[in-house]
N, C-alpha and C. Protein backbone atom coordinates (compact mmCIF):
# COMPACT_ATOMS: atom_id res chain seq x y z
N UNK A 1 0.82 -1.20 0.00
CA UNK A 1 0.00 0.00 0.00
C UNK A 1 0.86 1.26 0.00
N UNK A 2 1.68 1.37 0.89
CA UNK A 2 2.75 2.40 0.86
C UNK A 2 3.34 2.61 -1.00
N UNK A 3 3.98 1.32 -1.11
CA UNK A 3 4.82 1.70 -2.26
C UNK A 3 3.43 2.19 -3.69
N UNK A 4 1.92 2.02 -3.27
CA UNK A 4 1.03 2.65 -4.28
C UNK A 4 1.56 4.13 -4.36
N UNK A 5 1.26 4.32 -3.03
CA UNK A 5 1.15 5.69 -2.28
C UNK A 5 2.26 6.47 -3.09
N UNK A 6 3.07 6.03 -2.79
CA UNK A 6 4.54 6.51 -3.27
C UNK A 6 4.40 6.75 -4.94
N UNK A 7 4.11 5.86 -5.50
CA UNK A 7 4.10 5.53 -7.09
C UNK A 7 3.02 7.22 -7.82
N UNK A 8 2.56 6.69 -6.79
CA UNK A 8 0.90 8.04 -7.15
C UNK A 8 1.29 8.86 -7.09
N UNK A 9 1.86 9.06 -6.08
CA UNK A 9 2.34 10.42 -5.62
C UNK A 9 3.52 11.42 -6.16
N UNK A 10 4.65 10.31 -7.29
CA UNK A 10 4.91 10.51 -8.19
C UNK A 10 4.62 10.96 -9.09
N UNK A 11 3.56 10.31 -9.84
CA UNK A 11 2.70 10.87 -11.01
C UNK A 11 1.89 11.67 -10.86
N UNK A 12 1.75 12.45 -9.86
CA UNK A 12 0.63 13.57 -9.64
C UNK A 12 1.83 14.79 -8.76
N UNK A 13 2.75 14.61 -9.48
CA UNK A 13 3.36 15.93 -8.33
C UNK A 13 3.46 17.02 -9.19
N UNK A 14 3.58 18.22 -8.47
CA UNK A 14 3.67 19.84 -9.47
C UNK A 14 4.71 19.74 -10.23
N UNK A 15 5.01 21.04 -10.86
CA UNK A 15 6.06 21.36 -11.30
C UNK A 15 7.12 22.07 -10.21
N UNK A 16 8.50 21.89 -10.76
CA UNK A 16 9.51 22.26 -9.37
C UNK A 16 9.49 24.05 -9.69
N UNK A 17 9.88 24.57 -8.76
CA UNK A 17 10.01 25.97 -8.54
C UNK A 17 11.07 26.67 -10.07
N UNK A 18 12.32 25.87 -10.08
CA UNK A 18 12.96 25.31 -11.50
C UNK A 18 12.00 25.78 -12.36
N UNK A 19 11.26 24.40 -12.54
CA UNK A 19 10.57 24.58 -14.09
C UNK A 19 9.86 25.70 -14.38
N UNK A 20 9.12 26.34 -13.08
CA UNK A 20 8.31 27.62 -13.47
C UNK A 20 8.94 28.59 -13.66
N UNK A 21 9.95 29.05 -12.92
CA UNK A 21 10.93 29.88 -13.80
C UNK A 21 11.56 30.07 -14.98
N UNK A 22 11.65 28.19 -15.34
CA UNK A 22 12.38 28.96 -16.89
C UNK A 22 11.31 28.51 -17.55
N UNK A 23 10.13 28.24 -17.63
CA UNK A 23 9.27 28.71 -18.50
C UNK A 23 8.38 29.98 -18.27
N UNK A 24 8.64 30.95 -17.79
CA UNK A 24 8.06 32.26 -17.16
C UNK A 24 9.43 33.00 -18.19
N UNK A 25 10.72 32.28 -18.40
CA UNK A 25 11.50 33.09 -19.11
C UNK A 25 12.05 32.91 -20.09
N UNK A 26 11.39 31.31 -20.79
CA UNK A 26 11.12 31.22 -22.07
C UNK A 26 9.86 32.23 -22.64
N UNK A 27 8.74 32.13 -21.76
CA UNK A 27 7.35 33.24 -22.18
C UNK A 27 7.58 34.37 -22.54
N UNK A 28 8.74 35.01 -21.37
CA UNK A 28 8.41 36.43 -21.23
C UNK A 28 10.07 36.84 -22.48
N UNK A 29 10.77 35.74 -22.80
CA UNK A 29 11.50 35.91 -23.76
C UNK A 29 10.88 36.47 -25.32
N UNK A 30 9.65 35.62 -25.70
CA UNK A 30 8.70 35.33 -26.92
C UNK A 30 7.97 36.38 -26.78
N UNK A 31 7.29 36.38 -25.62
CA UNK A 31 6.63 37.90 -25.47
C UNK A 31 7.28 39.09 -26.21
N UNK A 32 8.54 39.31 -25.61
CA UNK A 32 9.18 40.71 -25.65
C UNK A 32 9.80 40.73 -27.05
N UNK A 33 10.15 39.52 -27.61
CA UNK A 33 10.26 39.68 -29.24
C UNK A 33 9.15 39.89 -29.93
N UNK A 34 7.90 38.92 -29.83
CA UNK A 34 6.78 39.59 -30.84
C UNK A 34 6.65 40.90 -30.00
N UNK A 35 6.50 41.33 -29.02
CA UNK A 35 6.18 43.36 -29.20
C UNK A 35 6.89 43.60 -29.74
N UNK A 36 8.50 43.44 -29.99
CA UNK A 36 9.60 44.30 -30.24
C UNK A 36 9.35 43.86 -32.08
N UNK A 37 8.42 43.16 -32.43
CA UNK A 37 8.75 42.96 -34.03
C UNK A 37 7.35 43.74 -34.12
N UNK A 38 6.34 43.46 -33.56
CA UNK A 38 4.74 44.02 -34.20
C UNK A 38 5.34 46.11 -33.85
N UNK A 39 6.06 46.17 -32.72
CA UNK A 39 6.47 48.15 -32.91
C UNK A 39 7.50 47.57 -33.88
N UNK A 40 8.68 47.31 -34.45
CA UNK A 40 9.17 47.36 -35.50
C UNK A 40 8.10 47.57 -36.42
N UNK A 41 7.44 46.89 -37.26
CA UNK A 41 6.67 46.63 -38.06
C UNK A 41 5.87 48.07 -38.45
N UNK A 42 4.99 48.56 -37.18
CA UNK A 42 4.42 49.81 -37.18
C UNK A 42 5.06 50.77 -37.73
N UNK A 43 6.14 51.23 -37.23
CA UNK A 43 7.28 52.10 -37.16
C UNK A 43 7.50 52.10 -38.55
N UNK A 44 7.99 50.99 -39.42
CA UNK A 44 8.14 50.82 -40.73
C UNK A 44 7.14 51.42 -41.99
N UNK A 45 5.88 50.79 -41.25
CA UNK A 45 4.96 51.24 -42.23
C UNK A 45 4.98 52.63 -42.17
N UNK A 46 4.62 53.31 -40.50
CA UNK A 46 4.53 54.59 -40.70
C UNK A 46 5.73 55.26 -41.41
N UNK A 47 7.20 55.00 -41.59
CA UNK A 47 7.92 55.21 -42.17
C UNK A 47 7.79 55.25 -43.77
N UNK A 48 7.30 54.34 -44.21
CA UNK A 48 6.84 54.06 -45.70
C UNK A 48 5.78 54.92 -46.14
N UNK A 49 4.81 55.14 -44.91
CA UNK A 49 4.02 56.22 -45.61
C UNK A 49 4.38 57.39 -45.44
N UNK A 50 5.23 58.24 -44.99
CA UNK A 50 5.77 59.23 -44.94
C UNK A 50 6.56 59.39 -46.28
N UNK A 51 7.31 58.23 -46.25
CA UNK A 51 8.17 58.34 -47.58
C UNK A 51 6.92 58.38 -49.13
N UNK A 52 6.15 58.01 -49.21
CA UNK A 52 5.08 58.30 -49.95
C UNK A 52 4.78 59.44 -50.69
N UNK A 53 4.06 59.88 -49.19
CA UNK A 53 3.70 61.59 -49.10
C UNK A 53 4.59 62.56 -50.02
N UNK A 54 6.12 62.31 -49.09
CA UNK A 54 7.17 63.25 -50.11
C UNK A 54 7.49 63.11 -51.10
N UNK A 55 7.71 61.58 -51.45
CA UNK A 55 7.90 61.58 -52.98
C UNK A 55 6.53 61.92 -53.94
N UNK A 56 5.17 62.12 -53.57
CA UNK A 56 4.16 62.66 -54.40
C UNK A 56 4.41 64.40 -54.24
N UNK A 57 4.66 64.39 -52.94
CA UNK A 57 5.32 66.24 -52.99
C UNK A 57 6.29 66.89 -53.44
N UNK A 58 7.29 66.17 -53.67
CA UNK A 58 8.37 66.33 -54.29
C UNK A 58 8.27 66.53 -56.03
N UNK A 59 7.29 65.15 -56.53
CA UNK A 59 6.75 65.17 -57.58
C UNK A 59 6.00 66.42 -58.20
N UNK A 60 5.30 66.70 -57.20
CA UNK A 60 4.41 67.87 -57.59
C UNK A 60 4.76 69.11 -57.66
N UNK A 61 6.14 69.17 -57.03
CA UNK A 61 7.02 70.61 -56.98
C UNK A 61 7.00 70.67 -58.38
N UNK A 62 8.41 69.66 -59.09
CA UNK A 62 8.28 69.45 -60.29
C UNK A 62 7.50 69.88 -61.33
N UNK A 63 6.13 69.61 -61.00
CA UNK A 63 5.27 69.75 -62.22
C UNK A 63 4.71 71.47 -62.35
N UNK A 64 4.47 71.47 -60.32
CA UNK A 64 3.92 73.19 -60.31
C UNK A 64 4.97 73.79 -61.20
N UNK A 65 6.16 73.37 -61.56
CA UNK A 65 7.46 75.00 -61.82
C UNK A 65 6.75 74.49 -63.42
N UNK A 66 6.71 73.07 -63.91
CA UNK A 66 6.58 73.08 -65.19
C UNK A 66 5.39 73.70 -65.85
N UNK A 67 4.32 73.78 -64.63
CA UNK A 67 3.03 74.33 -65.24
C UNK A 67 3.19 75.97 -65.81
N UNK A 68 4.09 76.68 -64.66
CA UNK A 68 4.58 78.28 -64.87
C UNK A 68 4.94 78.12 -66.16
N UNK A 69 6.16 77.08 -66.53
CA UNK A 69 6.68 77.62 -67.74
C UNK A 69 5.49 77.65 -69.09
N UNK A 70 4.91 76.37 -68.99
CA UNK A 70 4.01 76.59 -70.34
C UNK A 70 3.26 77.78 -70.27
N UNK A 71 2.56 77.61 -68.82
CA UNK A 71 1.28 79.09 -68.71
C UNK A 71 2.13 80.25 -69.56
N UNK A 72 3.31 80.65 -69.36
CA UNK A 72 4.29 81.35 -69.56
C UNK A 72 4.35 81.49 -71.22
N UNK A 73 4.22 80.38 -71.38
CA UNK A 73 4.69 79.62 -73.10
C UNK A 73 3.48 80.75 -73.72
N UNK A 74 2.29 79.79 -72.93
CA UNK A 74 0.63 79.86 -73.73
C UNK A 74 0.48 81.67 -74.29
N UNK A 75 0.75 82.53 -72.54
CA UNK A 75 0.65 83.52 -72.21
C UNK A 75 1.37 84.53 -73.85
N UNK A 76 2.58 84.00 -74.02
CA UNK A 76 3.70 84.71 -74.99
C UNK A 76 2.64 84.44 -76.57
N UNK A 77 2.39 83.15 -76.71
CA UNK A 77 1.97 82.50 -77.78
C UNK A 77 0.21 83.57 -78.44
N UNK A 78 -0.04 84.13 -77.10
CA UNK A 78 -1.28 84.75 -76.95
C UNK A 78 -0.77 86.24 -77.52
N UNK A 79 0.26 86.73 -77.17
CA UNK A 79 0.68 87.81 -77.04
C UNK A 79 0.69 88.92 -76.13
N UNK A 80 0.99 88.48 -75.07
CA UNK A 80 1.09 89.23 -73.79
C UNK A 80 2.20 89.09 -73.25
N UNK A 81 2.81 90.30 -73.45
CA UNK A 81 4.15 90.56 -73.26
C UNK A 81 4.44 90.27 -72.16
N UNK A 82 3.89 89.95 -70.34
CA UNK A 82 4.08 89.73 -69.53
C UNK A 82 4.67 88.13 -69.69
N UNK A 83 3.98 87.17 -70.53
CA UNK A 83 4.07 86.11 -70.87
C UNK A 83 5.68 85.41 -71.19
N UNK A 84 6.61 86.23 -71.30
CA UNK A 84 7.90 85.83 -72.39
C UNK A 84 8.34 85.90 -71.02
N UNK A 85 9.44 84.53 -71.04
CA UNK A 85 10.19 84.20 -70.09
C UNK A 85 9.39 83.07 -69.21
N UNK A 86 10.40 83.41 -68.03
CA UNK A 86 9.78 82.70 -66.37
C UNK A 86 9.51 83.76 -65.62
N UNK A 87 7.97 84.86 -65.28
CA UNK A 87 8.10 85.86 -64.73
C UNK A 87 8.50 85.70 -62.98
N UNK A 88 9.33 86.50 -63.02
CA UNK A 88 9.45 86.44 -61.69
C UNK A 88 11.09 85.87 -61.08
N UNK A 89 11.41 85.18 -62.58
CA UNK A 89 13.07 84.02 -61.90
C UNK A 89 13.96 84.89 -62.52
N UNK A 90 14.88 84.94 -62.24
CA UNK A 90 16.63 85.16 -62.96
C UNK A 90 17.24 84.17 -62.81
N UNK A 91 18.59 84.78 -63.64
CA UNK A 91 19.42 83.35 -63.28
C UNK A 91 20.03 82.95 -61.67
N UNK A 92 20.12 83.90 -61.27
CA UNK A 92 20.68 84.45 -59.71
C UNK A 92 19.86 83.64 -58.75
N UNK A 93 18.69 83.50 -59.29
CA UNK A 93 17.45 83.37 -57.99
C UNK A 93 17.02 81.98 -58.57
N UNK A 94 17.81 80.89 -58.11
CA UNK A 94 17.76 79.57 -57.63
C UNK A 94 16.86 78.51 -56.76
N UNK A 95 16.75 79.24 -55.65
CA UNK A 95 16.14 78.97 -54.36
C UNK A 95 14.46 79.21 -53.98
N UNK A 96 13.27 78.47 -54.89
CA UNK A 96 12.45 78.84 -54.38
C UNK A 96 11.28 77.89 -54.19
N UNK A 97 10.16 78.42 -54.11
CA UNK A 97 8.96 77.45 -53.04
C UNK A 97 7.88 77.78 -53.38
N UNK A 98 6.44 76.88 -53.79
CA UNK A 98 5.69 77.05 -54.68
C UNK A 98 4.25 76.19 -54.36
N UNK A 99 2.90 76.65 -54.42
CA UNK A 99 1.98 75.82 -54.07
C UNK A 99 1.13 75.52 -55.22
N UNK A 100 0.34 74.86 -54.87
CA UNK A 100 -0.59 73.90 -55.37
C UNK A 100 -1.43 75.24 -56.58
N UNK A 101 -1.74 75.99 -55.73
CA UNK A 101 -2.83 76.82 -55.99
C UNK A 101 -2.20 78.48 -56.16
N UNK A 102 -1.03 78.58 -56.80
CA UNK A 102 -0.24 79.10 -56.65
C UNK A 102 -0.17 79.82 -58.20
N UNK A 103 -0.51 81.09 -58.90
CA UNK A 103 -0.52 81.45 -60.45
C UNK A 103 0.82 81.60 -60.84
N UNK A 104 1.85 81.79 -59.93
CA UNK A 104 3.36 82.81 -59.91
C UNK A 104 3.59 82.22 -58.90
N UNK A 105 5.28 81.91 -58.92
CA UNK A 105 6.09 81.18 -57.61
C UNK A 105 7.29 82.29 -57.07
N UNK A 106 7.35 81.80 -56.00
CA UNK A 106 8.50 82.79 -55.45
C UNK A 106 9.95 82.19 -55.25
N UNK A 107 11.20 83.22 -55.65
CA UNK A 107 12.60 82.92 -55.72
C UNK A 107 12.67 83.70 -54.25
N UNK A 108 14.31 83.38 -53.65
CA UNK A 108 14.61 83.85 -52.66
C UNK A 108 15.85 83.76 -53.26
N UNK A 109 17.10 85.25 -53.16
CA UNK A 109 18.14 85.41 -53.54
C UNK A 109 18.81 84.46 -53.08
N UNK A 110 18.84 83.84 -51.81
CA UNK A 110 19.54 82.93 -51.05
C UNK A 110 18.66 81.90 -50.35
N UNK A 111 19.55 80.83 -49.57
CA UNK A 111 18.65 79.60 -49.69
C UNK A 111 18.12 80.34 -47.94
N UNK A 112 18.61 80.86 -47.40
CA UNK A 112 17.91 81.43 -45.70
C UNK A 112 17.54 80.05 -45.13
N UNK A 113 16.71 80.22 -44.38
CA UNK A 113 15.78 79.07 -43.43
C UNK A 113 14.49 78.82 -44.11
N UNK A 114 14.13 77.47 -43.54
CA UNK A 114 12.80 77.39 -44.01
C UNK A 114 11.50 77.86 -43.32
N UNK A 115 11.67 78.27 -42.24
CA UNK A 115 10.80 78.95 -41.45
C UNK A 115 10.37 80.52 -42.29
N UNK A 116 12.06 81.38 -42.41
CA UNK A 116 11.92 82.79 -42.65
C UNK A 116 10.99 82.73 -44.27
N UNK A 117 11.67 81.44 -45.11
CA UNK A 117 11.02 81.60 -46.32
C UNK A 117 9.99 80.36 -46.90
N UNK A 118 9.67 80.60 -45.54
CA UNK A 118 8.25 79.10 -45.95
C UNK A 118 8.53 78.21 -46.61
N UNK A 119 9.53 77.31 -46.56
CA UNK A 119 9.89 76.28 -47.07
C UNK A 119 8.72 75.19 -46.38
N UNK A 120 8.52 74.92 -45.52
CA UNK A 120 7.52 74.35 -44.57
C UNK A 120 6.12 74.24 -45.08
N UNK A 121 5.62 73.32 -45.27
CA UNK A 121 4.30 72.94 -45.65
C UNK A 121 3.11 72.41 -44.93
N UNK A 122 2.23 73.06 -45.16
CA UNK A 122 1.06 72.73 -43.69
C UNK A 122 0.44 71.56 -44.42
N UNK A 123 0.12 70.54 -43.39
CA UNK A 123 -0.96 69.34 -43.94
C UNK A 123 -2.55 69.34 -44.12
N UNK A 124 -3.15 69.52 -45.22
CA UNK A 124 -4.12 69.82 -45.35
C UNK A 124 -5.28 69.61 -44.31
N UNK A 125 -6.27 70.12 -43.91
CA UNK A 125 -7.30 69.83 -43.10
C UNK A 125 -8.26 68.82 -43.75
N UNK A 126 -8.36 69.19 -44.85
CA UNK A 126 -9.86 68.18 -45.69
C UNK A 126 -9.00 67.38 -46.78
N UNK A 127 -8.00 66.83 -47.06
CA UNK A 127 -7.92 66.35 -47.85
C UNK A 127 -8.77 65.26 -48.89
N UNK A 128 -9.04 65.10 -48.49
CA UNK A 128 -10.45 63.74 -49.20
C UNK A 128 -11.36 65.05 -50.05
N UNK A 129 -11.37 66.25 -49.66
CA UNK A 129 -12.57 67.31 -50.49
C UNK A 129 -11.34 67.95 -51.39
N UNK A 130 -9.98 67.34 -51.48
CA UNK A 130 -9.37 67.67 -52.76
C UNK A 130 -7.83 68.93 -52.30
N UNK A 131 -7.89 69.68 -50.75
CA UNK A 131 -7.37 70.54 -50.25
C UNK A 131 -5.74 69.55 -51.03
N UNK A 132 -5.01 70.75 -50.81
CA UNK A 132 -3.88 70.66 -50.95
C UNK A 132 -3.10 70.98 -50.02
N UNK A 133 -1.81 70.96 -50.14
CA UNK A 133 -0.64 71.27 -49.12
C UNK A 133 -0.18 72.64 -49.69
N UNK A 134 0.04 73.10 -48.70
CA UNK A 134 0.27 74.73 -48.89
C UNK A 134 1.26 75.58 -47.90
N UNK A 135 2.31 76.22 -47.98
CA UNK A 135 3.51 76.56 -47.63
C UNK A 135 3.06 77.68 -46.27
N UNK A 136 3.29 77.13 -44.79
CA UNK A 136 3.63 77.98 -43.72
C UNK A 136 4.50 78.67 -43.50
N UNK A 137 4.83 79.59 -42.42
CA UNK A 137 6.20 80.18 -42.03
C UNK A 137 6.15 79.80 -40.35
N UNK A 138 5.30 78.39 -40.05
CA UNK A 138 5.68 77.57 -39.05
C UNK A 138 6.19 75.91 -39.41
N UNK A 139 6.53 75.23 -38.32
CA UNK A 139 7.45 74.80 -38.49
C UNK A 139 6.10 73.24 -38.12
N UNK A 140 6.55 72.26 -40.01
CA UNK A 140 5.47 71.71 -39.57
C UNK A 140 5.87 69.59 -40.33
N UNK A 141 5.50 69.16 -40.26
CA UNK A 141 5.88 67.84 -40.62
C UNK A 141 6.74 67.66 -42.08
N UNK A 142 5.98 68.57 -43.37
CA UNK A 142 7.31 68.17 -44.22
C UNK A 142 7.55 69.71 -44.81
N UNK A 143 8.74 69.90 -45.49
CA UNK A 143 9.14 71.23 -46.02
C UNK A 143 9.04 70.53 -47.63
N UNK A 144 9.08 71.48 -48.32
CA UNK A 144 9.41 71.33 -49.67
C UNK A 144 10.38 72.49 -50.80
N UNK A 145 11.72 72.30 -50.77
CA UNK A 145 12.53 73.76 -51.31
C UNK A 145 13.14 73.10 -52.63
N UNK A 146 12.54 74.20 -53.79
CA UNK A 146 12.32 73.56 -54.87
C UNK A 146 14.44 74.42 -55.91
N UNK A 147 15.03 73.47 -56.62
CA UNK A 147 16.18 74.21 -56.60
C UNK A 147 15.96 74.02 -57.93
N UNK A 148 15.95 75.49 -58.64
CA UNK A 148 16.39 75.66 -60.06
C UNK A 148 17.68 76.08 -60.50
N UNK A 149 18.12 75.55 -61.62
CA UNK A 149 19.41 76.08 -62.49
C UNK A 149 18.86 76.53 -63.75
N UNK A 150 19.30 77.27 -63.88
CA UNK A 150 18.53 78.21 -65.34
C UNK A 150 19.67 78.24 -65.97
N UNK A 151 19.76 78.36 -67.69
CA UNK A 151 21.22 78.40 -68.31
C UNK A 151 20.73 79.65 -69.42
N UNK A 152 20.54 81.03 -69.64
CA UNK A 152 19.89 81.46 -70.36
C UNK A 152 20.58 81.11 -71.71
N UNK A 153 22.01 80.65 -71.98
CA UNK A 153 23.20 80.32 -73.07
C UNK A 153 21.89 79.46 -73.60
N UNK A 154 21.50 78.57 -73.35
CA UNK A 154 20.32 77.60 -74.39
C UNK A 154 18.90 77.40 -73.73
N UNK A 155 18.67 78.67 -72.85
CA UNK A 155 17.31 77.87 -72.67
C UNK A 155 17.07 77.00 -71.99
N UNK A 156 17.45 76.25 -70.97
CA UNK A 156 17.31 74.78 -70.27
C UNK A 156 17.28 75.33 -69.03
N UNK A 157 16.87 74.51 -68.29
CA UNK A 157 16.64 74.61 -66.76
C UNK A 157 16.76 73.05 -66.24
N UNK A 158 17.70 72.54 -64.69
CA UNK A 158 17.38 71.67 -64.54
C UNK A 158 16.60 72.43 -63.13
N UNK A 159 15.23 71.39 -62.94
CA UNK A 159 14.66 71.56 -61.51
C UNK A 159 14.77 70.49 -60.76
N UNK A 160 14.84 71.07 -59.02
CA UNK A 160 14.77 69.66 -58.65
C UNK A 160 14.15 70.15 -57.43
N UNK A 161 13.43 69.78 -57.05
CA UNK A 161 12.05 69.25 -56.05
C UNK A 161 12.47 68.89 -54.44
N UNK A 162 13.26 69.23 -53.72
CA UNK A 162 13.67 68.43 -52.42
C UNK A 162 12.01 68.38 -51.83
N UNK A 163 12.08 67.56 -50.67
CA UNK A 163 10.95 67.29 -49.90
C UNK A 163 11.67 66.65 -48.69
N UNK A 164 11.47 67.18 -47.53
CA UNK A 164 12.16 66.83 -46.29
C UNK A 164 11.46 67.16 -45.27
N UNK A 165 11.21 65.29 -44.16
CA UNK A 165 10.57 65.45 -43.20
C UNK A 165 10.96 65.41 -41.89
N UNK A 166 10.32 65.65 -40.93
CA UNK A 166 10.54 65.78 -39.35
C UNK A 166 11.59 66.55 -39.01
N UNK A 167 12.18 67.56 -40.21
CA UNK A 167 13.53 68.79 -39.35
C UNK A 167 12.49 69.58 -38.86
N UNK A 168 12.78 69.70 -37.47
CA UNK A 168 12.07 70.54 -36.57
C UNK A 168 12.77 71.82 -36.39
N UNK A 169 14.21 71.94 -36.77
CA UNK A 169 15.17 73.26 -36.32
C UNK A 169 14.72 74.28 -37.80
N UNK A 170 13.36 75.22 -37.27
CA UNK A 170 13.38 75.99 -37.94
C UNK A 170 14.14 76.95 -38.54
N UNK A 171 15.82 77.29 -37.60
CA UNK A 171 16.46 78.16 -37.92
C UNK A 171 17.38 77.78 -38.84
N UNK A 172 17.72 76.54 -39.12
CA UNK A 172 18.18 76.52 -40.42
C UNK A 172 17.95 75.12 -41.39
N UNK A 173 18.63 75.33 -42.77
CA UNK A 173 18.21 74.05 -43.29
C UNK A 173 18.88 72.14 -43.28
N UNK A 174 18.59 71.81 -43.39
CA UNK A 174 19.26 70.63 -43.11
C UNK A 174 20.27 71.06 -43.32
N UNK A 175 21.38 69.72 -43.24
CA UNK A 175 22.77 69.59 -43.87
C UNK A 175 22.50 69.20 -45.31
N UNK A 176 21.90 68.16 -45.39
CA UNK A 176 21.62 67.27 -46.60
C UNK A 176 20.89 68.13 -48.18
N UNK A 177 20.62 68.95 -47.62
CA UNK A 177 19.94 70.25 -48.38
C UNK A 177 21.17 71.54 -48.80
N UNK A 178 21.79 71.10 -50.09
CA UNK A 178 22.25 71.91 -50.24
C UNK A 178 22.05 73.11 -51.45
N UNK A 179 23.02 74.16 -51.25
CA UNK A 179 22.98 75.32 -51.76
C UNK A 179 22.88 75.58 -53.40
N UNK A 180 23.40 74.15 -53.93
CA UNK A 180 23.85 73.85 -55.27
C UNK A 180 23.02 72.90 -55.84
N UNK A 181 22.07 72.26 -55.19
CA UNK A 181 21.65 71.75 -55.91
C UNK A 181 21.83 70.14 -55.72
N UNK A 182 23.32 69.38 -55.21
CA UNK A 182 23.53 68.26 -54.62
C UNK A 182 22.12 67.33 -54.56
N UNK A 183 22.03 66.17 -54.66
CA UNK A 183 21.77 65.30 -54.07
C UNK A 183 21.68 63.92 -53.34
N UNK A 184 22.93 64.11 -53.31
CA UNK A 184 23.78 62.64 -52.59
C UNK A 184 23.66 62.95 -51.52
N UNK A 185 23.26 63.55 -50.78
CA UNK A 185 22.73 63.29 -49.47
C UNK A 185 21.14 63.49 -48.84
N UNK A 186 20.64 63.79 -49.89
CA UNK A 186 19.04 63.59 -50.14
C UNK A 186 18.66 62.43 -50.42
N UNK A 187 18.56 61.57 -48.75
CA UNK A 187 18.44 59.72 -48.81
C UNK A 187 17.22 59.69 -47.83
N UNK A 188 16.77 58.27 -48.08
CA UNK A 188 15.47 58.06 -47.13
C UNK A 188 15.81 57.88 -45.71
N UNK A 189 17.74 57.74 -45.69
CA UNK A 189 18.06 57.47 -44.05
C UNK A 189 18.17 59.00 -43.51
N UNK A 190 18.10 59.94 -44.42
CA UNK A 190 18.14 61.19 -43.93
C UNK A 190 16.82 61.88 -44.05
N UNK A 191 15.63 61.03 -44.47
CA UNK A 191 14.05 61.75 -44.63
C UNK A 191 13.85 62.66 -45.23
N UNK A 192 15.10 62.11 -46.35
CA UNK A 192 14.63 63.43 -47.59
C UNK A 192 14.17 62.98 -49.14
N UNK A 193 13.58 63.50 -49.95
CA UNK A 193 13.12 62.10 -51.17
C UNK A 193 13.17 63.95 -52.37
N UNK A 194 13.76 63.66 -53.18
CA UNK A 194 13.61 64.29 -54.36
C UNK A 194 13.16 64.13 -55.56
N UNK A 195 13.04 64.92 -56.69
CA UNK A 195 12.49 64.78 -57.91
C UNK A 195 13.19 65.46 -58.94
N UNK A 196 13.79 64.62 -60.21
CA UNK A 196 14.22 65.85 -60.80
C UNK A 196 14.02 66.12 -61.81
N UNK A 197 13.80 66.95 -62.64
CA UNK A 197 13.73 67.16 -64.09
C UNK A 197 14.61 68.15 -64.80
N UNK A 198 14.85 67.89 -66.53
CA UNK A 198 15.36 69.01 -67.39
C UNK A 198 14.55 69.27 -68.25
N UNK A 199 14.35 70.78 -68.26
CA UNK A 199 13.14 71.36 -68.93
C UNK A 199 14.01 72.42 -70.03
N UNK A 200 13.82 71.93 -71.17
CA UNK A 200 14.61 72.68 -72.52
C UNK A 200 13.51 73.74 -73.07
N UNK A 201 14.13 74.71 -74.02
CA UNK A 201 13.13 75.64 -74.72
C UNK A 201 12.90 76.06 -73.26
N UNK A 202 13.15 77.06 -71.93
CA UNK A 202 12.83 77.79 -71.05
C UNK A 202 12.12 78.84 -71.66
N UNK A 203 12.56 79.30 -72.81
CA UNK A 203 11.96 80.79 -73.16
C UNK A 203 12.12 80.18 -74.91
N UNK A 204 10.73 80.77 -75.39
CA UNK A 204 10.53 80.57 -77.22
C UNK A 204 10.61 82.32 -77.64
């Protein structure tokens, strides 16, 4: 009867103090990797859609400068002397920033901050009713500073579109943002995404 006792009592005993520990730290091992992969994961996407955003903003810099030039084209073709040229650019004035809804864009002699010259772009309130993004002089999720080279020798222009997010230091511009035009350091590890184009025939 004893040696039942014994036998039973075997096969019905807990787990040792041992075992619950290291399976409390196998658990809490598995645990802390799936959180640490499902916030990876998040983080990424929201990353991807940011990168999105700018490269459609960046895009659209692009097209706003190209729309000036034809309006420009149409304007001359009409005969309105205001029309001939790019009103408003020289060759000097490189540095400028341009909206959606915008007839005429603005140069800045120098590249300054994006705060002083609204490089900074506010995020629309209604977008779904069609609103656009449109240039603050606060300091706000993405900037957009659009860099032209004009060659009046033939007419050509290259443009290029920067779009750069989360610089919060309104007082000046990135590093990666430069004066010339560069873009080897306009990378997605630096949250910056560009666009570029060459636009020939500047002036008919």
């Amino acid at each position: 009867m004893n040696a039942f006792l014994k036998t039973k009592k075997k096969i019905h005993r807990g787990f040792s103090l041992g075992e619950v520990l290291i399976a409390a730290f196998v658990l809490t091992v598995g645990l802390t990797a799936t959180t640490a992969l499902i916030v990876s994961s998040i983080s990424k996407a929201y990353d991807n859609r940011e990168a999105v955003v700018a490269a459609e903003l960046a895009q659209e810099g692009v097209e706003l400068i190209r729309n000036v030039r034809d309006q420009n084209f149409a304007l001359e073709a009409d005969g309105i002397p205001a029309g001939a040229g790019f009103a408003g650019f020289s060759q000097a004035d490189k540095h400028c920033r341009m909206n959606s809804d915008d007839t005429t864009f603005t140069c800045t002699p120098s590249q300054g901050t994006p705060s002083n010259n609204r490089y900074y772009l506010r995020v629309p309130d209604f977008p779904e009713l069609g609103e656009r993004f449109t240039d603050t002089g606060s300091v706000s999720r993405f900037a957009r500073y659009i860099y032209i080279d004009y060659s009046p020798a033939n007419n050509n222009a290259t443009v290029i579109s920067f779009v750069f997010w989360d610089w919060t230091n309104g007082s000046a511009m990135p590093p990666y943002i430069t004066t010339n035009g560069n873009t080897g350091s306009c990378t997605l590890a630096n949250k910056c995404i560009f666009s570029e184009a060459k636009f020939t025939q500047w002036n008919r």
